[in-house]
N, C-alpha and C. Protein backbone atom coordinates (compact mmCIF):
# COMPACT_ATOMS: atom_id res chain seq x y z
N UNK A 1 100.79 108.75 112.12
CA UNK A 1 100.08 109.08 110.90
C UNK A 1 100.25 107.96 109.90
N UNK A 2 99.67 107.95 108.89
CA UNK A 2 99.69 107.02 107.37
C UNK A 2 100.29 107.36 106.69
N UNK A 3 100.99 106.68 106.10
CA UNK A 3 102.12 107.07 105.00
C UNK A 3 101.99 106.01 103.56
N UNK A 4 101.00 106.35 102.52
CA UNK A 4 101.17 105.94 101.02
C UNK A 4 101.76 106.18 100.42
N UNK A 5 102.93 105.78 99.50
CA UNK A 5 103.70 105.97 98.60
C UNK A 5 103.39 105.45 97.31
N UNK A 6 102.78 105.74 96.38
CA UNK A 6 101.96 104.50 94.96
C UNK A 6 102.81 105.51 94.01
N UNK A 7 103.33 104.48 93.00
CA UNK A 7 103.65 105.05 91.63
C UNK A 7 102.71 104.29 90.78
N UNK A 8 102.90 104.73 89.50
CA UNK A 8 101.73 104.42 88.68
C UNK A 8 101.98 102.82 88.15
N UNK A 9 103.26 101.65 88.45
CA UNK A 9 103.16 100.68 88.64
C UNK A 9 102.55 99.86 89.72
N UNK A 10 103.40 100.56 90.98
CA UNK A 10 103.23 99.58 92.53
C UNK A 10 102.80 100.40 93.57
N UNK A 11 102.63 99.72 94.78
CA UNK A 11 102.86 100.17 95.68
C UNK A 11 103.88 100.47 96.45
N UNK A 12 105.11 101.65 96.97
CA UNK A 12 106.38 101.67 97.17
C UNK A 12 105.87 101.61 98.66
N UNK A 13 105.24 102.05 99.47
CA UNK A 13 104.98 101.68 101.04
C UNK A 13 103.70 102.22 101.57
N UNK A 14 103.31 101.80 102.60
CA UNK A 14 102.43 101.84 102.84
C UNK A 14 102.12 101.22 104.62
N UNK A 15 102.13 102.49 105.34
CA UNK A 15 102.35 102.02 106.70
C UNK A 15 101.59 103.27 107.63
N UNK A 16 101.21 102.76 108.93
CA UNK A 16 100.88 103.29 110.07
C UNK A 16 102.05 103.50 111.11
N UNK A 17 101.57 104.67 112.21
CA UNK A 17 102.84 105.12 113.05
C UNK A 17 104.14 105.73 112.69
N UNK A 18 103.66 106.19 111.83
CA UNK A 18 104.68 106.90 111.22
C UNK A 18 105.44 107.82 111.69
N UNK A 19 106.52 108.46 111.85
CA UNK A 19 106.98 109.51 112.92
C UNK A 19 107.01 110.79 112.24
N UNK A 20 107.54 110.96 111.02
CA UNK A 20 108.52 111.53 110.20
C UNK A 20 108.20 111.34 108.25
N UNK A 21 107.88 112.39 107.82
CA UNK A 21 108.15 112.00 106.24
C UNK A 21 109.05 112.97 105.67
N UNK A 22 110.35 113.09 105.00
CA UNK A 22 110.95 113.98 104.82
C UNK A 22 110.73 114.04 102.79
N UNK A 23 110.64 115.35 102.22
CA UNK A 23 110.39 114.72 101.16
C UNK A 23 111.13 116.39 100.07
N UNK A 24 111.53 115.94 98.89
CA UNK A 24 111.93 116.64 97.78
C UNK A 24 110.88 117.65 97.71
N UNK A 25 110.65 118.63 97.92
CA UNK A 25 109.50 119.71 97.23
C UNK A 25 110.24 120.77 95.97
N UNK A 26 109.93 121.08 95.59
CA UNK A 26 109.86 122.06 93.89
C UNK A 26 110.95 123.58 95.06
N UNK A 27 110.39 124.02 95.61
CA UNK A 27 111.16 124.80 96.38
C UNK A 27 111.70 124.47 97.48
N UNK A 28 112.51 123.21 97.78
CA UNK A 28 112.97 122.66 99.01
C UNK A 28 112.56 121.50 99.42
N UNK A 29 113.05 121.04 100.39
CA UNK A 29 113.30 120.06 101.06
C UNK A 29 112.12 120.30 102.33
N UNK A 30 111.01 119.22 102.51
CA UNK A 30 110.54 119.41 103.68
C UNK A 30 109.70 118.08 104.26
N UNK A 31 109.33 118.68 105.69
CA UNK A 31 108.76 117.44 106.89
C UNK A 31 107.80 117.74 107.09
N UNK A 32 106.88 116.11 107.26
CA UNK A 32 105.45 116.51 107.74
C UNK A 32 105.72 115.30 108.88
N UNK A 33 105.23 116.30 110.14
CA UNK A 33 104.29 115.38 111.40
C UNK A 33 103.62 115.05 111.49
N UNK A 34 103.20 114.09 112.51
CA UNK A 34 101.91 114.21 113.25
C UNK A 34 101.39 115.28 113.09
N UNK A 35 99.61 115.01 112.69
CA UNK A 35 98.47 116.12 112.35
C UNK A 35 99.07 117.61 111.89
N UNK A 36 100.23 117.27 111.03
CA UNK A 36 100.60 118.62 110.05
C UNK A 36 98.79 119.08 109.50
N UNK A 37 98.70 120.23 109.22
CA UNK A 37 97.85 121.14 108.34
C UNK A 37 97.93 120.64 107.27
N UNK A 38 96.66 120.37 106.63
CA UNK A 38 95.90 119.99 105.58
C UNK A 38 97.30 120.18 104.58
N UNK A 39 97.40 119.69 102.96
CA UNK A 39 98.71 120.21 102.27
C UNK A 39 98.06 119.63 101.31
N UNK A 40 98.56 120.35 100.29
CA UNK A 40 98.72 119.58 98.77
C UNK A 40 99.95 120.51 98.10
N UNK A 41 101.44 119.57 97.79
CA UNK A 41 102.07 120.19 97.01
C UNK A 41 103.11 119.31 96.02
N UNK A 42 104.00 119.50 95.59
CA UNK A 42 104.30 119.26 94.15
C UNK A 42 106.09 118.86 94.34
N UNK A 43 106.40 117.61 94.39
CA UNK A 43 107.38 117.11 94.33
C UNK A 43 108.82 116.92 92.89
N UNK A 44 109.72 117.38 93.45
CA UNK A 44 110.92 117.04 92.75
C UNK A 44 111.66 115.98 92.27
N UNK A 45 112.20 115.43 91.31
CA UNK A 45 113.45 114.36 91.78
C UNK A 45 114.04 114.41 93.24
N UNK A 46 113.94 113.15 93.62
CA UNK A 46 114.87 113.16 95.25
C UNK A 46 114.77 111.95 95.95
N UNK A 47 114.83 111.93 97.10
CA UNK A 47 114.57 110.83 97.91
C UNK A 47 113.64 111.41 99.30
N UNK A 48 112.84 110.38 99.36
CA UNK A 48 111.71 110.57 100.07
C UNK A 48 112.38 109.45 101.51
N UNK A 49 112.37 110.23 102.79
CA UNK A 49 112.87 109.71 103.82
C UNK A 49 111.56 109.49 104.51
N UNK A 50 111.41 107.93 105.25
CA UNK A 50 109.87 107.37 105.86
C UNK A 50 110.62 106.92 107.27
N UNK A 51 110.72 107.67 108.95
CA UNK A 51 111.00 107.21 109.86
C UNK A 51 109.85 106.43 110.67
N UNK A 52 109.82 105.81 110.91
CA UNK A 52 108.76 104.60 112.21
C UNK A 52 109.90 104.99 113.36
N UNK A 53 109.45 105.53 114.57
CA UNK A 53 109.83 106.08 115.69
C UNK A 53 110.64 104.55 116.07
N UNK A 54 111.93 104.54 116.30
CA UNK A 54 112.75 103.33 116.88
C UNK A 54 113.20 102.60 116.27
N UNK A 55 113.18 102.89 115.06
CA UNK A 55 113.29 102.21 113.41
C UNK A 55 114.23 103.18 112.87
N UNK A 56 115.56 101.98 111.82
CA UNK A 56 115.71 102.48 111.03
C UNK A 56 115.10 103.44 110.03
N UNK A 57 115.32 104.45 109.32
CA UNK A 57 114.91 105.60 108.40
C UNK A 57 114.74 104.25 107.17
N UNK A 58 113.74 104.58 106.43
CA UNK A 58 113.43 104.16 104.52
C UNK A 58 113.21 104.73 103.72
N UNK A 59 114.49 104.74 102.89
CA UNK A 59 114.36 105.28 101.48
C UNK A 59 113.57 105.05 100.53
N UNK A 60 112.85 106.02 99.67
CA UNK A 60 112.13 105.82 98.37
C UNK A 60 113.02 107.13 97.35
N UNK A 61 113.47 106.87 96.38
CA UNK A 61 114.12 107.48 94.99
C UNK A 61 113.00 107.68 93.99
N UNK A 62 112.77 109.02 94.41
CA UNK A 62 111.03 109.46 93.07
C UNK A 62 112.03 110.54 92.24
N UNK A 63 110.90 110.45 90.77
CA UNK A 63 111.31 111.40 89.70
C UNK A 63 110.44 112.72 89.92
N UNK A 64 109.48 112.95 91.17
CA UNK A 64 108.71 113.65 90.98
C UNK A 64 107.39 113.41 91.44
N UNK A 65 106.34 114.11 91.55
CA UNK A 65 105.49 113.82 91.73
C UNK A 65 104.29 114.52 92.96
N UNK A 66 103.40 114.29 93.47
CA UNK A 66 102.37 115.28 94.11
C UNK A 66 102.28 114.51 95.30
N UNK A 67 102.15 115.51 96.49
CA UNK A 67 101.94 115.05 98.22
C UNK A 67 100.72 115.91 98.86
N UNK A 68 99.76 114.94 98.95
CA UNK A 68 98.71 115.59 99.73
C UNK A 68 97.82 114.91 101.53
N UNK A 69 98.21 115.75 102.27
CA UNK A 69 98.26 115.41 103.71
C UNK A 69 97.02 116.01 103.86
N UNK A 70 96.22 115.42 104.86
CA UNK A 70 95.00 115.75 104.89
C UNK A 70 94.35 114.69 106.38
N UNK A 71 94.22 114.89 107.51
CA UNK A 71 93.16 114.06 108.78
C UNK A 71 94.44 112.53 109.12
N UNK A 72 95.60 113.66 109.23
CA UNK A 72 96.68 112.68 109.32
C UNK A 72 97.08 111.45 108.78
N UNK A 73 96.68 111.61 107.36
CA UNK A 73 97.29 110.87 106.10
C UNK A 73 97.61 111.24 104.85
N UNK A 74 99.33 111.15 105.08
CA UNK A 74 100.07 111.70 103.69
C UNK A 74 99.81 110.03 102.60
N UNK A 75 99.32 111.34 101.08
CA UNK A 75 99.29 110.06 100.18
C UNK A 75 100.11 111.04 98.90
N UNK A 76 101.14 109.85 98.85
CA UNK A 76 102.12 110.87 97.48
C UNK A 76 102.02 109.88 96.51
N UNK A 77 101.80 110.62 95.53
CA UNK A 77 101.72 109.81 94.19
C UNK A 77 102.73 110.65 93.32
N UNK A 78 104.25 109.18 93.27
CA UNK A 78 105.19 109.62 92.45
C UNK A 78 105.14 109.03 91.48
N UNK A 79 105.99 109.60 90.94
CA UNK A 79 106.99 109.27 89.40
C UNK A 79 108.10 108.13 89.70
């Protein structure tokens, strides 16, 4: 899958083959796969975990912010 990460300065990542996105949600902690169900929801302070299958795990540190998955591309726009 695709994985965008944009804050309202930069771009924090931005990659294909993605395995894994683990991320802060408002009520918990959660993962999206491969062709997860459509989503739009609403992020916490936390750290956003980005695995590439055979690869070290990458950290991103957000204040917050919105995740919407949709034709197997998560695009989160943090804080």
């Amino acid at each position: 899958m695709k994985v965008d990460i944009i804050t309202p300065g930069s771009i924090l990542f931005t990659g294909d083959n993605i395995y894994l996105v683990q991320l802060p949600g408002v009520d918990g902690s959660f993962e999206i796969m491969n062709h997860h169900a459509p989503l739009i929801s609403v992020l916490k302070n936390g750290r956003i975990k980005v695995v590439v299958k055979g690869e070290t795990p990458q950290y991103f540190e957000v204040k917050g912010g919105v995740i919407e998955v949709q034709n197997n591309k998560v695009l989160i726009l943090a804080e």
